[in-house]
Protein backbone atom coordinates (compact mmCIF):
# COMPACT_ATOMS: atom_id res chain seq x y z
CA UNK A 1 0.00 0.00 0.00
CA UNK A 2 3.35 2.52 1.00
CA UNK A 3 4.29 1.88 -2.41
CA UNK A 4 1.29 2.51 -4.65
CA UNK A 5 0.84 6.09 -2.23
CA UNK A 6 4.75 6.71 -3.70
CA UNK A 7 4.14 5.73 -6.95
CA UNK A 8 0.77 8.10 -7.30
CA UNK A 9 2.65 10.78 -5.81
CA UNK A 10 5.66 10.56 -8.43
CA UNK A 11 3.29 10.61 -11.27
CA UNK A 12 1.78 13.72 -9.84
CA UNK A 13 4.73 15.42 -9.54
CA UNK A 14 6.17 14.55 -13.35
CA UNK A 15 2.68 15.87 -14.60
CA UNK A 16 2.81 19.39 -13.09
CA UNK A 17 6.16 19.82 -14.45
CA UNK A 18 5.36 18.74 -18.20
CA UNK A 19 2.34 21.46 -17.31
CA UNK A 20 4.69 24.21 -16.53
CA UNK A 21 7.14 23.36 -19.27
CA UNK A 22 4.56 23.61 -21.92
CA UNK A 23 3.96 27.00 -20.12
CA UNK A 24 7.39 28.21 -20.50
CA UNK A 25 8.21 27.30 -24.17
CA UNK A 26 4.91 29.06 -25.14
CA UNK A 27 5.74 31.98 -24.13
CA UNK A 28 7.20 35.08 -26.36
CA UNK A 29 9.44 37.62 -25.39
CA UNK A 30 8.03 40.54 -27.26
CA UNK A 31 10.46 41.76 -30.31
CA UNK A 32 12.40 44.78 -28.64
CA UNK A 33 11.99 47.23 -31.05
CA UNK A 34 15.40 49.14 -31.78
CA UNK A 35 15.45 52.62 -33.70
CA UNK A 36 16.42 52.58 -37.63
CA UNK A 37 19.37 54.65 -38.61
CA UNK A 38 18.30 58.21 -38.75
CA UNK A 39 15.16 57.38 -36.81
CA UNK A 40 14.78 59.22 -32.88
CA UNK A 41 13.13 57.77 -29.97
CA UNK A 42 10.46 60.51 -28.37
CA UNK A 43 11.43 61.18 -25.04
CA UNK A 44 8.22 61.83 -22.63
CA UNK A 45 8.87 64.97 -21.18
CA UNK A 46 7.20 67.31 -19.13
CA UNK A 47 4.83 69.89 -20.04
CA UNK A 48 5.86 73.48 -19.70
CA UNK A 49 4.07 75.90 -17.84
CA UNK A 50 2.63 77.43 -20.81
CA UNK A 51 1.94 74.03 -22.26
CA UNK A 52 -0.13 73.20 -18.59
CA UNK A 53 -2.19 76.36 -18.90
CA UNK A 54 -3.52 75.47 -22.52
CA UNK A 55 -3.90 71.41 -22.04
CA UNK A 56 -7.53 70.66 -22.72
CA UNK A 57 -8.51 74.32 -23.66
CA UNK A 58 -10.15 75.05 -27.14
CA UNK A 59 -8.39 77.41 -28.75
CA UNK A 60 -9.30 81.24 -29.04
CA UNK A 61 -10.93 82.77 -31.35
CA UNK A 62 -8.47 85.03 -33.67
CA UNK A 63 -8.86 88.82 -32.52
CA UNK A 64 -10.08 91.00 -35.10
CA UNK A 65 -8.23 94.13 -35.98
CA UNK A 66 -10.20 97.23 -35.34
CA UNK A 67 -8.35 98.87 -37.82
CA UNK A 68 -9.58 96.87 -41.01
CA UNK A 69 -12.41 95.37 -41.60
CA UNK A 70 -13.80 93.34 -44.44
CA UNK A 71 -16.84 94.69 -46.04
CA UNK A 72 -17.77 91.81 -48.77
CA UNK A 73 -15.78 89.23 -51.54
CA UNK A 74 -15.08 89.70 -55.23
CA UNK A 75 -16.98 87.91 -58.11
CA UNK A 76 -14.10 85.38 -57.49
CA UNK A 77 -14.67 85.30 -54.36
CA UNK A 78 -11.72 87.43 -53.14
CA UNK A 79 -11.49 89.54 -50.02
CA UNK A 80 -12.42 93.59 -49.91
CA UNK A 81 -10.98 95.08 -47.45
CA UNK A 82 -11.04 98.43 -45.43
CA UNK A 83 -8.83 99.96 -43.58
CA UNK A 84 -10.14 102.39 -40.76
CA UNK A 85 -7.58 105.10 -38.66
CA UNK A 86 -9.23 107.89 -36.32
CA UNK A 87 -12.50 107.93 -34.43
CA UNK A 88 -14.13 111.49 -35.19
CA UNK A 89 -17.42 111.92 -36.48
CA UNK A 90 -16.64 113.16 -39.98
CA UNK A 91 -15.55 109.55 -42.08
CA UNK A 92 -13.40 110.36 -45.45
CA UNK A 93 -13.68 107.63 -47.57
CA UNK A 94 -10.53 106.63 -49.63
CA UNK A 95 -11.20 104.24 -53.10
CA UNK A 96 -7.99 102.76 -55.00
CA UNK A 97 -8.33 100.21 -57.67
CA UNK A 98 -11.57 99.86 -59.08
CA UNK A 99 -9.99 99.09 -62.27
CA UNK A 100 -6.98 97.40 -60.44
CA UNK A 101 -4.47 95.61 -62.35
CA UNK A 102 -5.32 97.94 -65.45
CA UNK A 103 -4.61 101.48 -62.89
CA UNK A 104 -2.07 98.97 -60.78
CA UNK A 105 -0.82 102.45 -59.40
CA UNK A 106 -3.89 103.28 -57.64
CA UNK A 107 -3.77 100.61 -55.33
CA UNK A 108 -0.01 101.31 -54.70
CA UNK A 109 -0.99 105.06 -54.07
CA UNK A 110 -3.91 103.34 -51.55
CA UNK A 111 -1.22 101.31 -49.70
CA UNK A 112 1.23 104.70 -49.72
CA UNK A 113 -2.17 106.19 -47.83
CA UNK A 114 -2.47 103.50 -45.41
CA UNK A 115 1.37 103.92 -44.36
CA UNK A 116 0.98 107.68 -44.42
CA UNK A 117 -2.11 107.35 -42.13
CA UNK A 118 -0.71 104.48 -39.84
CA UNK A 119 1.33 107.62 -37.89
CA UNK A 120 -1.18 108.75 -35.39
CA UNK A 121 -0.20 112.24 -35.98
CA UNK A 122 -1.32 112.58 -39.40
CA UNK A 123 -4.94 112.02 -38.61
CA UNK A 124 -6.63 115.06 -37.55
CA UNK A 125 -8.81 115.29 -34.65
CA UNK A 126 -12.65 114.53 -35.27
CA UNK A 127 -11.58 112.84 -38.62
CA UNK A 128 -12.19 108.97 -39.60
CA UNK A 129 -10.02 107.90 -42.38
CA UNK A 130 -10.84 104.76 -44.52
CA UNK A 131 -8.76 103.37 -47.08
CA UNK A 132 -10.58 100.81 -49.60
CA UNK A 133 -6.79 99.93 -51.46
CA UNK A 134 -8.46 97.75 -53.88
CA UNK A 135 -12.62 97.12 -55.06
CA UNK A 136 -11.61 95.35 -57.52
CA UNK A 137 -9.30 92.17 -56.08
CA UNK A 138 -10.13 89.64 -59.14
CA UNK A 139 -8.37 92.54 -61.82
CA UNK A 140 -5.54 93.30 -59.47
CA UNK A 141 -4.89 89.20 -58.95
CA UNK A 142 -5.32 88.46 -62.88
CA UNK A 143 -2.59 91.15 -63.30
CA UNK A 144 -0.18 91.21 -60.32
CA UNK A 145 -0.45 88.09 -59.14
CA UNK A 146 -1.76 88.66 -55.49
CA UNK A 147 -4.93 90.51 -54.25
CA UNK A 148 -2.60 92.20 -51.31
CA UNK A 149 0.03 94.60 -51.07
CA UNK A 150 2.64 94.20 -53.70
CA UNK A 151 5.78 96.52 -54.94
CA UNK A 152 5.50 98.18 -58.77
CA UNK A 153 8.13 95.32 -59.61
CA UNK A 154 5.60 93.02 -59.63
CA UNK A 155 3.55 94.79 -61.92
CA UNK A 156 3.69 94.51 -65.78
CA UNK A 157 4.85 97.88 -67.49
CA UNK A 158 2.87 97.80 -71.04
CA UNK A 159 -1.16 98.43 -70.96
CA UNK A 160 -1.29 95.57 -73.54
CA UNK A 161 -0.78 93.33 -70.45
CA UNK A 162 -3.13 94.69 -68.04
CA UNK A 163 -6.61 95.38 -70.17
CA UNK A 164 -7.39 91.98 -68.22
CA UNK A 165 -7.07 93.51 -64.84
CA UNK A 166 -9.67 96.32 -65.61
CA UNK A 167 -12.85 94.06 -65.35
CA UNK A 168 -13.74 91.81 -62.32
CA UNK A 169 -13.68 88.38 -62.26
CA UNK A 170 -17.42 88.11 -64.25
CA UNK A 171 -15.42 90.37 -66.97
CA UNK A 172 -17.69 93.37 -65.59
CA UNK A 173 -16.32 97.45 -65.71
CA UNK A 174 -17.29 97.72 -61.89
CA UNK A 175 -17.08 101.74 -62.51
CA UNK A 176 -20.24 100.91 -65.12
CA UNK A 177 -21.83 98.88 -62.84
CA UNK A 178 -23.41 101.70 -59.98
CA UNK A 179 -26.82 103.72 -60.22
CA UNK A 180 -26.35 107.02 -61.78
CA UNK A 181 -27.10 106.29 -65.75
CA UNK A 182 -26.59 102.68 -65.60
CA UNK A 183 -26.32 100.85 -68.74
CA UNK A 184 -26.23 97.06 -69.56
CA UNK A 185 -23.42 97.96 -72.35
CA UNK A 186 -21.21 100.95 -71.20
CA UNK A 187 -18.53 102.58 -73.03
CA UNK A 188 -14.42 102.52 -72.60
CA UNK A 189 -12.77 105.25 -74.45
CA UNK A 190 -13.93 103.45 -78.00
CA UNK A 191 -14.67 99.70 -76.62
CA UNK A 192 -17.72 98.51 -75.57
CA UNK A 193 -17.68 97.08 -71.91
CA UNK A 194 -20.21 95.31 -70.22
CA UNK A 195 -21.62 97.18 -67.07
CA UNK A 196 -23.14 93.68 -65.25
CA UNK A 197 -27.21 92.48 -65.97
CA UNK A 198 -28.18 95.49 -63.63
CA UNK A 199 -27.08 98.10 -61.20
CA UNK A 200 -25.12 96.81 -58.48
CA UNK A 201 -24.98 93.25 -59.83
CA UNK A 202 -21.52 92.77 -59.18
CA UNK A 203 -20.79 91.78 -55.72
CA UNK A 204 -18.07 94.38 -55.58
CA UNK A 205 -20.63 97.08 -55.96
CA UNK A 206 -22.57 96.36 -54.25
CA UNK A 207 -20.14 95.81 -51.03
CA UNK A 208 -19.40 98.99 -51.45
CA UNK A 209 -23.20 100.35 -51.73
CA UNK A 210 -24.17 98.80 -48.25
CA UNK A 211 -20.78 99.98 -46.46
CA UNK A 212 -21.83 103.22 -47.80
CA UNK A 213 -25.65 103.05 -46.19
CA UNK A 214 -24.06 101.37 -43.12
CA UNK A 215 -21.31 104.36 -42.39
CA UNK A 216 -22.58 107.04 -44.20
CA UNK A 217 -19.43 108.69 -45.16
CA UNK A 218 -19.01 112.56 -45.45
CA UNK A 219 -16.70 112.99 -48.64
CA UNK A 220 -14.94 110.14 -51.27
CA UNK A 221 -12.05 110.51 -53.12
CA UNK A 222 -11.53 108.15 -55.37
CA UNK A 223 -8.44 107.36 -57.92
CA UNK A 224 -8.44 106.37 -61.25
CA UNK A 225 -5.73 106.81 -64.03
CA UNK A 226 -4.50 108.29 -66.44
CA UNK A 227 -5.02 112.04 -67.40
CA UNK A 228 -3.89 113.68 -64.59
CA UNK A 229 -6.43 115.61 -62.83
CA UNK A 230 -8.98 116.06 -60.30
CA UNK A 231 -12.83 115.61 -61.80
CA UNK A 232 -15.64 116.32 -59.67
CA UNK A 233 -18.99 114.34 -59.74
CA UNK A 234 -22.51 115.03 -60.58
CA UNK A 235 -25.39 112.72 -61.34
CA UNK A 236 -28.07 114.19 -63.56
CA UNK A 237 -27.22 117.70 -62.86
CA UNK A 238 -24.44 120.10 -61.54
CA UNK A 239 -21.72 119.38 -59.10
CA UNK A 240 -22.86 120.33 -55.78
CA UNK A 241 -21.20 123.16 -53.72
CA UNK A 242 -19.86 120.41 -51.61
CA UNK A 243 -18.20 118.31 -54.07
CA UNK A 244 -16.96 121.81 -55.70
CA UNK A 245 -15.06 122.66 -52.61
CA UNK A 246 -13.86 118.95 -52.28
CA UNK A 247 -12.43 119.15 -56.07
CA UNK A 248 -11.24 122.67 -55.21
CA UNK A 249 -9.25 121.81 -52.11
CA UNK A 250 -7.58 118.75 -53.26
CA UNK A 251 -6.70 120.25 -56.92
CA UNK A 252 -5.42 123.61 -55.37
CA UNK A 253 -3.01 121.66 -52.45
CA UNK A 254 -1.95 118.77 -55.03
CA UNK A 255 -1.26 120.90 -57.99
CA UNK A 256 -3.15 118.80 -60.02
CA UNK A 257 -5.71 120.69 -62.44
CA UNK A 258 -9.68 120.62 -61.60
CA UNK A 259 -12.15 119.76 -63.71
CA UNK A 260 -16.10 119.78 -63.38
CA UNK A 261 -16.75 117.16 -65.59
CA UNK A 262 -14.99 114.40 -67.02
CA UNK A 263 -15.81 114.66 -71.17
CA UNK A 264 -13.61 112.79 -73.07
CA UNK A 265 -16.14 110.30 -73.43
CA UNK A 266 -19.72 109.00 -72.19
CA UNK A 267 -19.97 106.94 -69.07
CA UNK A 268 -22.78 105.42 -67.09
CA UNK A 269 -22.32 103.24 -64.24
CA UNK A 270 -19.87 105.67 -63.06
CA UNK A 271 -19.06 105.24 -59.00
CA UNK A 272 -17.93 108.60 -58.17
CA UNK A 273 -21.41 110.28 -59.81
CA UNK A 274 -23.31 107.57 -57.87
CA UNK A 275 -22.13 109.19 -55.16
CA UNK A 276 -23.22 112.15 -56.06
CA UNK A 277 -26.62 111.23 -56.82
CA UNK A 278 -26.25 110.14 -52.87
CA UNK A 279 -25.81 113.63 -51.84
CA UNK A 280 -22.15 112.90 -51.17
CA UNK A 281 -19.53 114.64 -52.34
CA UNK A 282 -17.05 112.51 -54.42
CA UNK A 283 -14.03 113.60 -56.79
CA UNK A 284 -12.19 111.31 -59.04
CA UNK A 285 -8.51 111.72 -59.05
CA UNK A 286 -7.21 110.85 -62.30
CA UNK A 287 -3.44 110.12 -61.81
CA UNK A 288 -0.94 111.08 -64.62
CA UNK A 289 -0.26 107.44 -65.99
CA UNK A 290 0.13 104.14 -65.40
CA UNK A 291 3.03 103.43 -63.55
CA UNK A 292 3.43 106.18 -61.27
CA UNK A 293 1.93 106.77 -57.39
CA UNK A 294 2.66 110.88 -57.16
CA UNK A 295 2.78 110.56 -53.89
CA UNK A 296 4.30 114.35 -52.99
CA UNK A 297 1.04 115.82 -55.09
CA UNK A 298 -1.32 113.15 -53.13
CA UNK A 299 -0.01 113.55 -50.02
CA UNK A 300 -0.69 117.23 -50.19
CA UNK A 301 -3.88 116.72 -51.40
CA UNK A 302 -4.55 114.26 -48.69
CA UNK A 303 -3.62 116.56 -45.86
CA UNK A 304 -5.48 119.34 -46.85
CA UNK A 305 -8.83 117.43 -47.84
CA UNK A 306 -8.48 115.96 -44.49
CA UNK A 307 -7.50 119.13 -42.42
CA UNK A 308 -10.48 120.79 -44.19
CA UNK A 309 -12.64 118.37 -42.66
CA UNK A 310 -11.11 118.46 -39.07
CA UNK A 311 -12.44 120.64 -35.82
């Protein structure tokens, strides 16, 4: 009986260690994994104090400059954008590139303005400057290359190359496309241009039209090019005393002739006589070519239009 208790106890024993045998050779290691030549390891580091503050915040919102706003988009869906200095009560409304990459030298003159006006000091008390450097961003892209700031390097030299640039990106004359004589088919010099399927069509326009009923500005000068002059506005009648004095005070400071009308040929659609018809007083500034910002004439112009309108 002693022996068959042994025996049963010996094949116990030689049964649990087949069991954990099995157990060991089943077993993997798991494959160490070794960096590649070239490859780096991440080392787990610790937050920094900046990183702790943000962990599991959303981010912020991104602050919007006071000083420029965005009043609409383009035909091709590009940006127009205003930039605002001062905080008085009168607003003086600024307009460069309307035709764009075709008057490339508008917009430069526009960004000249925003530099000139960026020195606190050079906007007069109870004055509120804004600076429109471009209406037109689809010409001044199809020409330059960019719908921002750019340097007159960028910009082709022959008119040839820039006809393209005068029209939006619907192939629309946006300065036929306001309400003061509008016209389906308008008139460049002796091309026919379309002026858009009806007033303020173009999205450009009518940005420009709702900033306009929103702020209610007190005077607009806009630029154009090239003849080299300053050209009040009228719409259906006379230039008002207003817009007279406007003309008067720019052309006198700026050396550049005034003129009551602009004759050389018919136009409808026009934005500066729109304004007019608005009971705003608006001149056109007709720089002396293509190429060129005149920025000693315009800055003198500037200053006294605005100094005119300060307290």
């Amino acid at each position: 009986m002693k022996n068959i208790v042994i025996a049963i106890v010996a094949l116990l024993l030689i049964g649990g260690g087949l069991y954990f045998f099995t157990q060991q050779v089943s077993y993997e290691k798991p494959e160490e994994v070794t960096p590649t030549v070239g490859q780096e390891v991440d080392e787990i580091t610790e937050p920094t104090e900046n990183e702790k503050t943000t962990i599991g915040v959303p981010a912020t919102e991104e602050v919007t400059d006071e000083t420029k706003t965005v009043i609409g988009t383009s035909a091709g869906g590009n940006e127009i954008t205003a930039y605002h200095f001062g905080d008085g009560e009168e607003e003086i409304l600024f307009i460069g590139g309307i035709h764009a990459g075709y008057s490339w030298n508008t917009v430069l003159l526009a960004y000249e303005l925003i530099d000139y006006l960026d020195v606190p000091t050079n906007v007069p008390e109870g004055v509120k400057v804004t600076v429109i450097p471009t209406l037109n961003p689809d010409g001044q892209l199809a020409t330059v290359g960019t719908t921002g700031q750019f340097t007159a390097a960028a910009a082709p030299k022959s008119t040839t190359d820039t006809v393209e640039g005068r029209f939006n990106g619907n192939g629309v004359d946006l300065n036929r496309n306001f309400d003061c004589q509008w016209q389906a088919e308008g008139v460049w010099q002796n091309k026919k241009v379309s002026g858009g399927t009806a007033a303020f069509s173009e999205p450009e326009a009518a940005a420009l039209r709702d900033y306009v009923a929103n702020n209610k500005p007190t005077a607009v000068v806009a630029y154009y090019a090239a003849a080299g002059g300053v050209y009040a506005s009228t719409c259906n009648g006379a230039p008002s005393v207003d817009t007279t004095a406007l003309m008067n005070t720019y052309a006198a400071a700026s050396d550049y002739p005034a003129y009551k009308e602009f004759d050389f040929y018919e136009v409808t659609g026009d934005m500066v006589n729109w304004f007019a018809g608005q009971g705003v007083p608006a001149v056109s500034v007709l720089l002396s070519d293509r190429t060129g910002v005149e920025w000693a004439k315009n800055q003198k112009g500037i200053k006294a239009v605005l100094d005119s309108y300060a307290r």
